[in-house]
C-alpha atoms as a PDB file:
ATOM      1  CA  UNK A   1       0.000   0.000   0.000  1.00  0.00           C
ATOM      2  CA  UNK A   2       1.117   3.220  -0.643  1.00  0.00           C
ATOM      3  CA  UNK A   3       0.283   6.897   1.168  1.00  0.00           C
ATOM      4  CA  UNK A   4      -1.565   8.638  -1.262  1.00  0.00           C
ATOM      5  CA  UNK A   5      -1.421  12.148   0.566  1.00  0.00           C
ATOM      6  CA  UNK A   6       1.872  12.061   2.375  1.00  0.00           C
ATOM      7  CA  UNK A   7       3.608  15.681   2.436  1.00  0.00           C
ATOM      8  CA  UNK A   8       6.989  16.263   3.752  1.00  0.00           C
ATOM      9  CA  UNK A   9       7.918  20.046   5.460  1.00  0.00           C
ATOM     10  CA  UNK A  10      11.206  20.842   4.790  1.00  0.00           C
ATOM     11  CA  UNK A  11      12.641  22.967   7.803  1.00  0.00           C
ATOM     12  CA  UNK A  12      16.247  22.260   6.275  1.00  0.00           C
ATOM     13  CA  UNK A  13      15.932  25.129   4.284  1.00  0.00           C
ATOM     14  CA  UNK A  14      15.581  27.706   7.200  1.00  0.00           C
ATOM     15  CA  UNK A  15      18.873  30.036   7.794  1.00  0.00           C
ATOM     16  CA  UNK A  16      21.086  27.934  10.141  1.00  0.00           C
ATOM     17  CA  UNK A  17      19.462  24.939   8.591  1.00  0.00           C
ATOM     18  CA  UNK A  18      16.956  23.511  10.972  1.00  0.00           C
ATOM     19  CA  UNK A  19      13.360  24.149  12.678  1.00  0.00           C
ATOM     20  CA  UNK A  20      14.754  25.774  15.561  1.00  0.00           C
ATOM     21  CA  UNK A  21      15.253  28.803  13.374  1.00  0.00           C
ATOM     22  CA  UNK A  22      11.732  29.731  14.387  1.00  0.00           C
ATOM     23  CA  UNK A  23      11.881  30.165  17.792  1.00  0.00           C
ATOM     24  CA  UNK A  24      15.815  31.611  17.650  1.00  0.00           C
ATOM     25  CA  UNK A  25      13.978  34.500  15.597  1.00  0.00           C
ATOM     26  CA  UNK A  26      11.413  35.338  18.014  1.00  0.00           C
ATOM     27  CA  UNK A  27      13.857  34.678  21.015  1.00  0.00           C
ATOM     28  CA  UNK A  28      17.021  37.276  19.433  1.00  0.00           C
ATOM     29  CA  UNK A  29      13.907  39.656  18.519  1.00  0.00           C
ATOM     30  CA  UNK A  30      12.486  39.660  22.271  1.00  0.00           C
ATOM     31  CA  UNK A  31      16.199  40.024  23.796  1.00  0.00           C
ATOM     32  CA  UNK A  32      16.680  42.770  21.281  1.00  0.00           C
ATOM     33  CA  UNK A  33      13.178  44.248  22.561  1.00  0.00           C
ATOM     34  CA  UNK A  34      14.149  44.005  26.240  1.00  0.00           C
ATOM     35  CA  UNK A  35      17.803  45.099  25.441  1.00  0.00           C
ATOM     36  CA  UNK A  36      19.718  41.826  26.774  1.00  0.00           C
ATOM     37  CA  UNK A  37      23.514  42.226  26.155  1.00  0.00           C
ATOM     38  CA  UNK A  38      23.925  38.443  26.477  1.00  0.00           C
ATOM     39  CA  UNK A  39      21.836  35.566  25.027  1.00  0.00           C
ATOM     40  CA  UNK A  40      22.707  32.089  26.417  1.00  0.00           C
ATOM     41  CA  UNK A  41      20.897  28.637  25.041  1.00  0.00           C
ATOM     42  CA  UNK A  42      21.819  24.635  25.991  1.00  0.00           C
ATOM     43  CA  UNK A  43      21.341  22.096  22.930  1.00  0.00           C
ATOM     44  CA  UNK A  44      22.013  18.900  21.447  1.00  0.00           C
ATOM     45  CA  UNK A  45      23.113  21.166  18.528  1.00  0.00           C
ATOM     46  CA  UNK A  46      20.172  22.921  16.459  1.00  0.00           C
ATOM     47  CA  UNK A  47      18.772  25.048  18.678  1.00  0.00           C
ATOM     48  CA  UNK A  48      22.785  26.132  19.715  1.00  0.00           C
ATOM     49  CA  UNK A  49      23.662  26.589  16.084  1.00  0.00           C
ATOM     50  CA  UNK A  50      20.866  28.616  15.399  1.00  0.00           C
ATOM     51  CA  UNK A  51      20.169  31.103  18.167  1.00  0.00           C
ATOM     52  CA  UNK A  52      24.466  31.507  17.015  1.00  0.00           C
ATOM     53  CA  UNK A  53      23.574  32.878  13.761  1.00  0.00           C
ATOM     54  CA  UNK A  54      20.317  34.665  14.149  1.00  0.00           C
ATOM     55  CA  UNK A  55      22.633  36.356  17.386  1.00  0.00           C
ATOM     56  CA  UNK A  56      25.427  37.070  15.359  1.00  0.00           C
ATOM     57  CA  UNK A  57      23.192  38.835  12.701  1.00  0.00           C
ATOM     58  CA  UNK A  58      21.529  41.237  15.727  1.00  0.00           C
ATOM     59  CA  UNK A  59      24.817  41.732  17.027  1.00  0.00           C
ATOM     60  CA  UNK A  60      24.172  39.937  20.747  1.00  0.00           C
ATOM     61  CA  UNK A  61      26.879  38.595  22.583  1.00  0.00           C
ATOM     62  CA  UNK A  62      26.131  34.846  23.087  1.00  0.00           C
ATOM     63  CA  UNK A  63      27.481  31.776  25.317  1.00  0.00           C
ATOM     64  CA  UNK A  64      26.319  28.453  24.060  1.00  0.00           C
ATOM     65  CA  UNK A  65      26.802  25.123  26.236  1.00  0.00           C
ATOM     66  CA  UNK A  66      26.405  21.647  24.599  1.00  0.00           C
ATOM     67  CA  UNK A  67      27.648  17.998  25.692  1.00  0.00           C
ATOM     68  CA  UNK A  68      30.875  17.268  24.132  1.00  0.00           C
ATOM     69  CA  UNK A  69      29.789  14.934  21.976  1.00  0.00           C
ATOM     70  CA  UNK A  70      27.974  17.289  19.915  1.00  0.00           C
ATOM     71  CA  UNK A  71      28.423  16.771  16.314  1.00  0.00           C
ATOM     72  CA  UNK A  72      31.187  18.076  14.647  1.00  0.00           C
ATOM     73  CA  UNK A  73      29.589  20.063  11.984  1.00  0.00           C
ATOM     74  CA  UNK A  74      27.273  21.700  14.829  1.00  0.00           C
ATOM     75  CA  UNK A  75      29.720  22.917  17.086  1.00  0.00           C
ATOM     76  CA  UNK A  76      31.863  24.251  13.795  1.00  0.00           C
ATOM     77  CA  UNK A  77      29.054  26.231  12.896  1.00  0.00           C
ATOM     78  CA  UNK A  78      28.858  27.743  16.690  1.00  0.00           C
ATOM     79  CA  UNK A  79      32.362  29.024  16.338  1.00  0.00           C
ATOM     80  CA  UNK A  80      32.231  30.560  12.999  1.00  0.00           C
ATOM     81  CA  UNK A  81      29.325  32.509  14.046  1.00  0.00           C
ATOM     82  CA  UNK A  82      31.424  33.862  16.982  1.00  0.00           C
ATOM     83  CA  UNK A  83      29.928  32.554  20.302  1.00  0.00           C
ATOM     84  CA  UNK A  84      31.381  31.404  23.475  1.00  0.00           C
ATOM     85  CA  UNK A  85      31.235  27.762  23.326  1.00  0.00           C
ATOM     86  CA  UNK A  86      31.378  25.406  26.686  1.00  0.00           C
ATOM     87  CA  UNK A  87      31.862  21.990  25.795  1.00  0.00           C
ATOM     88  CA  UNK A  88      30.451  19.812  28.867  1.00  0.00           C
ATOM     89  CA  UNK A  89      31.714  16.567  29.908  1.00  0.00           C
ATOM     90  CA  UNK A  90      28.629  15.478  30.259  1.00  0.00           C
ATOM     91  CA  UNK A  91      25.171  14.658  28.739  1.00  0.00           C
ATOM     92  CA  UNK A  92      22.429  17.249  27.218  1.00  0.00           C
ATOM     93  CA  UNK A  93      20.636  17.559  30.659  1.00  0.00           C
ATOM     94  CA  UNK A  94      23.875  18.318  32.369  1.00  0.00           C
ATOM     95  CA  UNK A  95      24.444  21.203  29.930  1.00  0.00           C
ATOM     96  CA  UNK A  96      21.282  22.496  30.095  1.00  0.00           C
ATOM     97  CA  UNK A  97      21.159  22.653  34.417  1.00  0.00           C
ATOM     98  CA  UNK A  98      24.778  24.481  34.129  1.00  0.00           C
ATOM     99  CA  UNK A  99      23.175  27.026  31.810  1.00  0.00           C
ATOM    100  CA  UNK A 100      19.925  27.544  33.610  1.00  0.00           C
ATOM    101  CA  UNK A 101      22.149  28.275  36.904  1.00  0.00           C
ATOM    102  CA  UNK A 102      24.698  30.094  34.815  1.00  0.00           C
ATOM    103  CA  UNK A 103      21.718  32.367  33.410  1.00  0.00           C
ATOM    104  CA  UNK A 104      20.546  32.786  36.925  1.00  0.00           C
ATOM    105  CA  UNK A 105      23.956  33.958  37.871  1.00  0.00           C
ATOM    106  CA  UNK A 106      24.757  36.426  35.725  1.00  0.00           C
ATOM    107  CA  UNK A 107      21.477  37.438  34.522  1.00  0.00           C
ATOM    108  CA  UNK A 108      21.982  36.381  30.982  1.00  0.00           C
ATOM    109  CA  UNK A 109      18.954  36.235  28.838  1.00  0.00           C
ATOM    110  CA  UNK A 110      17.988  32.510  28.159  1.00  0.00           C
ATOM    111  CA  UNK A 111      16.782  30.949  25.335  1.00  0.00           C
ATOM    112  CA  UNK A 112      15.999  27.716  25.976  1.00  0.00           C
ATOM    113  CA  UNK A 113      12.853  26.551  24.765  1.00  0.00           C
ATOM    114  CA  UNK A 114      11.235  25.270  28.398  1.00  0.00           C
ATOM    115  CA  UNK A 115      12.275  27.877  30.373  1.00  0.00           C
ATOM    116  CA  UNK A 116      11.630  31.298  27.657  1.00  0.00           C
ATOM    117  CA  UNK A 117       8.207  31.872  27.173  1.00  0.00           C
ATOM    118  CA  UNK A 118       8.125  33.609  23.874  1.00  0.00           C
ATOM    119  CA  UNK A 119       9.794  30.675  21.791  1.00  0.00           C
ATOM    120  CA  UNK A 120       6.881  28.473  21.147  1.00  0.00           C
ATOM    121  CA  UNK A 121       5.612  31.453  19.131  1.00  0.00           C
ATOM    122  CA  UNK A 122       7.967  31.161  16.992  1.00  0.00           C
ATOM    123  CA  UNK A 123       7.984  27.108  16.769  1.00  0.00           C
ATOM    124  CA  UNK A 124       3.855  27.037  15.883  1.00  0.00           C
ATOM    125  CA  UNK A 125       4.214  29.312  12.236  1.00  0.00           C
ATOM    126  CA  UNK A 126       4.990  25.789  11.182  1.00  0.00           C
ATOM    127  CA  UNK A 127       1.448  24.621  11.427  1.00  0.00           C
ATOM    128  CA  UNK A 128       0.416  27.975   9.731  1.00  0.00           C
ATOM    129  CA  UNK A 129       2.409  27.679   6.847  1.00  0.00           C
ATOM    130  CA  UNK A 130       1.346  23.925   6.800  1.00  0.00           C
ATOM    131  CA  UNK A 131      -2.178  24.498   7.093  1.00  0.00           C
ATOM    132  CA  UNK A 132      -1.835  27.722   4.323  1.00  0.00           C
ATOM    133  CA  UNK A 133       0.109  25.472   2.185  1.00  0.00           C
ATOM    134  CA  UNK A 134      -2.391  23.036   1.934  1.00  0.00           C
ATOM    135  CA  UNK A 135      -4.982  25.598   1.222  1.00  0.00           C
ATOM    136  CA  UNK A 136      -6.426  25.475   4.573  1.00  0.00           C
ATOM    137  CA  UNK A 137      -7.692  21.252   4.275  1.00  0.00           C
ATOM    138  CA  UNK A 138      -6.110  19.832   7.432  1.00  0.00           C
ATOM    139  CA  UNK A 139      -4.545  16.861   7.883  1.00  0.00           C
ATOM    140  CA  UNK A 140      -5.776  14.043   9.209  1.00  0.00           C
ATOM    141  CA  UNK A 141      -1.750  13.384  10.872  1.00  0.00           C
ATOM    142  CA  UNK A 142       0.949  15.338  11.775  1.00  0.00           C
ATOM    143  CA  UNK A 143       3.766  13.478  12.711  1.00  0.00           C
ATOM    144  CA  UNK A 144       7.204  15.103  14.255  1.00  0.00           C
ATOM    145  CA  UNK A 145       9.859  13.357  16.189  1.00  0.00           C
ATOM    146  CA  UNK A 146       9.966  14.345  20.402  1.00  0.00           C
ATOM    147  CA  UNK A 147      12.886  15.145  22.181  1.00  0.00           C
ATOM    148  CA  UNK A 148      12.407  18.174  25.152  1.00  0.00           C
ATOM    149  CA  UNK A 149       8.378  18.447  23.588  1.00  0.00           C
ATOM    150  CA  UNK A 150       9.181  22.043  22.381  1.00  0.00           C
ATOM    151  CA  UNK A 151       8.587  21.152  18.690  1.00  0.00           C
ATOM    152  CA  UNK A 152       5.400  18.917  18.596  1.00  0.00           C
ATOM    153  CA  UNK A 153       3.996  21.314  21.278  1.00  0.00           C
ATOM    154  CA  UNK A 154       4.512  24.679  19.721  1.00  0.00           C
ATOM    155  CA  UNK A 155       2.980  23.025  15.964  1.00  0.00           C
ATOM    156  CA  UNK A 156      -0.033  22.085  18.217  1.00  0.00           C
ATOM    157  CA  UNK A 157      -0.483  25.104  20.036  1.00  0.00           C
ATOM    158  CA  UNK A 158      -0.525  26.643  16.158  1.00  0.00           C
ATOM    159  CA  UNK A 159      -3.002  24.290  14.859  1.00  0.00           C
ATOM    160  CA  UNK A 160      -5.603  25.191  17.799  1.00  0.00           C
ATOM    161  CA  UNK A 161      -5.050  28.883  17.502  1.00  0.00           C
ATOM    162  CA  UNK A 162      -6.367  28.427  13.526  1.00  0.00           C
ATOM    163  CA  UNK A 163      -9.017  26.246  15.045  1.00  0.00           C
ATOM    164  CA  UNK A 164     -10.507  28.609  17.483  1.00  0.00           C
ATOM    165  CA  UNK A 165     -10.213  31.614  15.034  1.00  0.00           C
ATOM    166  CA  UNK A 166     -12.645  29.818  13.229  1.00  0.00           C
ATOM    167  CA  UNK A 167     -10.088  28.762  10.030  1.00  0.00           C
ATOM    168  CA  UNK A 168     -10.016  25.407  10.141  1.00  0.00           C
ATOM    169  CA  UNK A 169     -12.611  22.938  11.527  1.00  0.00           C
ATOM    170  CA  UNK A 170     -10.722  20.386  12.907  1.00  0.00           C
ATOM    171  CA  UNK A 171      -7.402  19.550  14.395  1.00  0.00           C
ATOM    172  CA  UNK A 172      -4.990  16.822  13.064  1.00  0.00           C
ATOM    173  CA  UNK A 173      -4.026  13.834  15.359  1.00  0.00           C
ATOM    174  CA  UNK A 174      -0.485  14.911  16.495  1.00  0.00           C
ATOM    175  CA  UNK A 175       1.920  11.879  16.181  1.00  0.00           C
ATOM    176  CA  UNK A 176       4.739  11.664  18.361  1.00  0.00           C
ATOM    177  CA  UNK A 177       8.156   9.990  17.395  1.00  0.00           C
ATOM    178  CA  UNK A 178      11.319   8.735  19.462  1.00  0.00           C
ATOM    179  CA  UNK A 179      14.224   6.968  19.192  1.00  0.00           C
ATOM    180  CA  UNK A 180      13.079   3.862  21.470  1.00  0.00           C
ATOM    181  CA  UNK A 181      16.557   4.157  22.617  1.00  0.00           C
ATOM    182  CA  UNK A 182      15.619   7.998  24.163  1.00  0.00           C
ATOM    183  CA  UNK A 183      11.722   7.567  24.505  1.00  0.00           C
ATOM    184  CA  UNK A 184      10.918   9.341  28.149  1.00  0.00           C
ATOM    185  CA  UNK A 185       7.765  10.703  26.650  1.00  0.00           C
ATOM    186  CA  UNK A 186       6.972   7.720  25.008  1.00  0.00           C
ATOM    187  CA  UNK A 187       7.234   5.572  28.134  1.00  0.00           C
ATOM    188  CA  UNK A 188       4.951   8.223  30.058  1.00  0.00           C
ATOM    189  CA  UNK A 189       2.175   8.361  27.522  1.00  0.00           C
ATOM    190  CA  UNK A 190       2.183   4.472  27.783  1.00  0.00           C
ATOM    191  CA  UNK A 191       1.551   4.486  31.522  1.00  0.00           C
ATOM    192  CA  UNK A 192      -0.677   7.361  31.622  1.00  0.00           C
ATOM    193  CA  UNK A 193       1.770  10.154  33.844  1.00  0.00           C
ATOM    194  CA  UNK A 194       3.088  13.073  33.514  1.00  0.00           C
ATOM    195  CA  UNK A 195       5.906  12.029  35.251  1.00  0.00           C
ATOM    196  CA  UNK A 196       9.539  11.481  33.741  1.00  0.00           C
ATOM    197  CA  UNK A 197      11.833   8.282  34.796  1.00  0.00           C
ATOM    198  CA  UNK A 198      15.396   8.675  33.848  1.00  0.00           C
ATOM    199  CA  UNK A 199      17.320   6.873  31.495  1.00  0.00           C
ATOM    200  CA  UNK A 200      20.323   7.837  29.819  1.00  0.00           C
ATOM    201  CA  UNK A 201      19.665   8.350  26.434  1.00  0.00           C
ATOM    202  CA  UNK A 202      21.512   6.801  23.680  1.00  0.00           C
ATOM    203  CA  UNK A 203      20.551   7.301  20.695  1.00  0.00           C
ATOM    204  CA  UNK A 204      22.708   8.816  17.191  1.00  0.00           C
ATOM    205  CA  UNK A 205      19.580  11.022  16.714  1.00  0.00           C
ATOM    206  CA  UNK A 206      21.459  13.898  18.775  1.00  0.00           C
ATOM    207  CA  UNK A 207      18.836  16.508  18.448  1.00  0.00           C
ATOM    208  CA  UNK A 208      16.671  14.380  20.333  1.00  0.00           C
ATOM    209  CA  UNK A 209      18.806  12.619  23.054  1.00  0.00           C
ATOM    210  CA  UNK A 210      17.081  13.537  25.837  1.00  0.00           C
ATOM    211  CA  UNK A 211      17.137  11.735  29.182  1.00  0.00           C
ATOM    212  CA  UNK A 212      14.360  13.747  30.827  1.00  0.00           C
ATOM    213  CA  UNK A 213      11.868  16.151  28.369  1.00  0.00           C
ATOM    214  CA  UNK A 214      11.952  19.961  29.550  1.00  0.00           C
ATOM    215  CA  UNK A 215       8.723  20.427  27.827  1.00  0.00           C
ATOM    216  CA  UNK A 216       7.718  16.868  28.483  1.00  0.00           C
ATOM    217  CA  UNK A 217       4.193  17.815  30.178  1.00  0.00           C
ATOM    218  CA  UNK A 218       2.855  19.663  26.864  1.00  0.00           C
ATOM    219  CA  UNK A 219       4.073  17.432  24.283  1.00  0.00           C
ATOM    220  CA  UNK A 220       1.909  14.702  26.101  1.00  0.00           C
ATOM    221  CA  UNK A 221      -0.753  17.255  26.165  1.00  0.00           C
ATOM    222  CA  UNK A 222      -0.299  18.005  22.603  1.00  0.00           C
ATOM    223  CA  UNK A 223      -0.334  14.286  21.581  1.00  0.00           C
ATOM    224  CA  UNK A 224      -3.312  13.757  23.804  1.00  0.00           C
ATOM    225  CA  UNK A 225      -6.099  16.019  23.255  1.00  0.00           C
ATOM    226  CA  UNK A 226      -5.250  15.753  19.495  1.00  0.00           C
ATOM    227  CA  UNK A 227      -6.333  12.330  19.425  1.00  0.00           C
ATOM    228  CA  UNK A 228      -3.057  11.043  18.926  1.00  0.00           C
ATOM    229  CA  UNK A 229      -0.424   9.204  20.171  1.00  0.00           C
ATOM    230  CA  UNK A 230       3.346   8.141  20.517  1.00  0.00           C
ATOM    231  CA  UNK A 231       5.376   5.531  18.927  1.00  0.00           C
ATOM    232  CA  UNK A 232       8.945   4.522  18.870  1.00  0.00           C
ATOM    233  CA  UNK A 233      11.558   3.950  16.358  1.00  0.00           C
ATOM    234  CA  UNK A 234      14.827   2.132  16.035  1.00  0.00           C
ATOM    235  CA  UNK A 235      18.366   3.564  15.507  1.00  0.00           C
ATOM    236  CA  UNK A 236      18.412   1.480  12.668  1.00  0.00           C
ATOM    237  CA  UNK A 237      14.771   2.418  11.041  1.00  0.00           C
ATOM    238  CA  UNK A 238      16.323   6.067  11.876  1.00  0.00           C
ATOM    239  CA  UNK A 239      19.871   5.489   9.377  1.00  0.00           C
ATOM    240  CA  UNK A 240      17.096   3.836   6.948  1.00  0.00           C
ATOM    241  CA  UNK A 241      15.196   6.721   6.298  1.00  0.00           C
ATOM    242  CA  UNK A 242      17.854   9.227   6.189  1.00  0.00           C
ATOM    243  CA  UNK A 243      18.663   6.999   2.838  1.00  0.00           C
ATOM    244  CA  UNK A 244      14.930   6.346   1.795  1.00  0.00           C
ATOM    245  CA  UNK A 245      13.409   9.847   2.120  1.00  0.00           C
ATOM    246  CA  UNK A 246      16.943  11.386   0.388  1.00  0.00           C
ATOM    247  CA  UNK A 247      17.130   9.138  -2.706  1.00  0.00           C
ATOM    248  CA  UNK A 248      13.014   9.825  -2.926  1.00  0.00           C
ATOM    249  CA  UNK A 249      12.713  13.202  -2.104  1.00  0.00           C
ATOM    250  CA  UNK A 250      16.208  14.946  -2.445  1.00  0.00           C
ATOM    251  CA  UNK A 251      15.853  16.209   1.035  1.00  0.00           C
ATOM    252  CA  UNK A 252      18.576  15.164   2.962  1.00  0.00           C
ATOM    253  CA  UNK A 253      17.672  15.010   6.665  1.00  0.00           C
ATOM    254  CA  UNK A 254      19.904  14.212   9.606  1.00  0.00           C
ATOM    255  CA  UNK A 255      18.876  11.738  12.438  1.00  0.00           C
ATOM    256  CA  UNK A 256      16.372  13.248  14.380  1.00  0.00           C
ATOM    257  CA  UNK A 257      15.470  15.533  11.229  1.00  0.00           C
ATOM    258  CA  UNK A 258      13.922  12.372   9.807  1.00  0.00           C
ATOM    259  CA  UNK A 259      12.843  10.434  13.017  1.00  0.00           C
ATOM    260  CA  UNK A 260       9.256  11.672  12.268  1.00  0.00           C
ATOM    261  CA  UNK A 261       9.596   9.903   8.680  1.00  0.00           C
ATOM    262  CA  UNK A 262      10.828   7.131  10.126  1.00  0.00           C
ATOM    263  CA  UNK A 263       7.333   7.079  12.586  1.00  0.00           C
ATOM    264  CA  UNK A 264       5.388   7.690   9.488  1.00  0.00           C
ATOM    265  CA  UNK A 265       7.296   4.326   7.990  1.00  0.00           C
ATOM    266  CA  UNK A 266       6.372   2.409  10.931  1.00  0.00           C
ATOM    267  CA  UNK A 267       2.754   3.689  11.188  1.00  0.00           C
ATOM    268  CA  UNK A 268       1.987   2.430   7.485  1.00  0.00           C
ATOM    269  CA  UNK A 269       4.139  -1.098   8.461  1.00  0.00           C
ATOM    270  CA  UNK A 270       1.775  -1.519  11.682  1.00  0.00           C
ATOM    271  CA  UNK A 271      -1.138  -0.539   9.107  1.00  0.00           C
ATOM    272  CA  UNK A 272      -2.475   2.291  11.525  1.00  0.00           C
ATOM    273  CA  UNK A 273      -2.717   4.707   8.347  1.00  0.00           C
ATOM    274  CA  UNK A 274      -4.911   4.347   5.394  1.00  0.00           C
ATOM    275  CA  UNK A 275      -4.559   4.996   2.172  1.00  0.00           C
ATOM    276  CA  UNK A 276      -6.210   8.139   1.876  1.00  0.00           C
ATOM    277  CA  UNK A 277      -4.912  10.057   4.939  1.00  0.00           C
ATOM    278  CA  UNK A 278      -3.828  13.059   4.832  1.00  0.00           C
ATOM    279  CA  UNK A 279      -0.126  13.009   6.494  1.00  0.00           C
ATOM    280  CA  UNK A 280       2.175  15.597   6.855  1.00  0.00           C
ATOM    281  CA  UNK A 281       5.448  15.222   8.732  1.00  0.00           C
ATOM    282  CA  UNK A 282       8.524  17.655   9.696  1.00  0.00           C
ATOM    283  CA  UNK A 283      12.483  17.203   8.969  1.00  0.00           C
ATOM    284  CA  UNK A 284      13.801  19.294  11.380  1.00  0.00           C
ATOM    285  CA  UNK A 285      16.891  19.456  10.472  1.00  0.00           C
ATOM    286  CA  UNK A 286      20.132  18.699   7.351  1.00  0.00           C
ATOM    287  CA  UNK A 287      21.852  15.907   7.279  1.00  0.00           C
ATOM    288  CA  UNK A 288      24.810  18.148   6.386  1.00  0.00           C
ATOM    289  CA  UNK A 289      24.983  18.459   9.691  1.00  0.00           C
ATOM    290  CA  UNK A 290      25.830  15.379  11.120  1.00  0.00           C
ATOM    291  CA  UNK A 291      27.642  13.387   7.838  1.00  0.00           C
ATOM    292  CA  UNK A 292      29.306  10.481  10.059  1.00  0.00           C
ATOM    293  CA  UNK A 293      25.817   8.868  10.870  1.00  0.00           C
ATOM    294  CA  UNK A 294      24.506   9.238   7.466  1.00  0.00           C
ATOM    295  CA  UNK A 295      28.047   7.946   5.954  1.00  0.00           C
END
């Protein structure tokens, strides 16, 4: 069987190359509002690289602190743009409590997706432009891999704004992907919590390595009251699609840029879509940045 309506958003095409170029706009463009001298962010890698260009375009002093085993091409693009990098010896949730008490500290301005406010404004124009570029028919699925929840959240919180201003009629079933070897959200939506057990996360989708969600509360809300759900993918069905969606598409996606693919895959294997659904799903990121795992 194949997907008669499946649609892929390409978020490789935004400045720095990813989907975290929407909320690094809105969060440089609030700093710049409330005159912040210094802009700080944790990441696996996107959300570094890009609040490291969109800050180097404004001007804004930035320190940027990822794990150490941030991808190459990530933390190249972090120092070409000029920041301050800290390399921790540690894992993504380690770098992201010494930046939270590090932005406490010095009163830098932070732009981390759970803790600043403004960025999911930025992260929901994707379900605008989706919804406009489909000329307003929703889809029946929208499926986008999970790491902190920021992403899948912020599309969902766009999708009910055009809802309640009376634009679209319905809401699509949000479909949540993770690596099942970093699946925190997963395993809470299973057991029916909002609580978080900690694993260590090890997974070669980077972006989306994360041992406990900082935005793990909404993405469960997202993927719940849309009538949706969660659902797991292997490392391997991961390095598969990077391969399957490039040679079919000619976008080239990194890991966790084509983890919701890879869910989509997997959906149509367990035969929980049909034929005629409407599916849309994200690549949140270039494989150009992260060539090892795709060589």
């Amino acid at each position: 069987m194949k997907l008669d309506n499946l649609y892929i958003k390409d978020d490789t095409r935004n400045p720095t190359l990813s989907f975290k170029d929407r909320a690094s706009a809105v969060g440089i463009a609030k700093a710049k509002e409330l005159k912040k001298d210094v802009i700080v962010a944790s990441s696996t890698g996107n959300a570094a690289s890009s609040i490291s260009g969109f800050a180097a375009s404004a001007g804004i002093k930035n320190y940027i602190f990822v794990p150490k085993t941030a991808p190459e091409a990530k933390v190249t693009q972090l120092l070409v743009f000029g920041s301050t990098v800290f390399l921790v010896d540690g894992t993504y949730d380690e770098a992201f409590e010494l930046c939270f008490k590090a932005a406490e500290r010095f009163g830098w301005y932070n732009r981390s997706c759970a803790i600043n406010p403004y960025l999911v404004e930025g992260k929901k124009t994707v379900a605008f432009e989706i919804l406009e570029q489909l000329n307003f028919k929703v889809p029946d699925y929208v499926v986008m891999a999970v790491g902190d929840g920021c992403s899948i959240s912020g599309a969902y919180k766009g999708f009910v704004e055009f809802y309640k201003l009376g634009l679209v009629d319905k809401i699509p079933k949000m479909i949540g992907v993770q690596s099942e070897k970093s699946n925190p959200v997963t395993r809470a939506f299973n057991k029916n919590t909002y609580e978080f057990d900690y694993i260590p996360p090890t997974t070669i989708a980077d972006s989306i390595s994360v041992g406990i969600p900082r935005n793990g509360i909404k993405a469960l809300k997202a993927v719940a009251e849309s009538g949706g759900f969660m659902i797991d993918v292997s490392d391997e069905e991961i390095i598969e699609s990077i391969r399957i969606l490039a040679s079919n598409s000619g976008i080239f996606g990194e890991p966790a840029g084509v983890t919701g693919f890879a869910g989509v895959r997997k959906l149509k294997k367990l035969g929980l879509l049909k034929k005629e659904d409407i599916v849309v799903t994200v690549v949140t990121g270039s494989g150009l940045k992260d060539l090892k795992t795709a060589q």
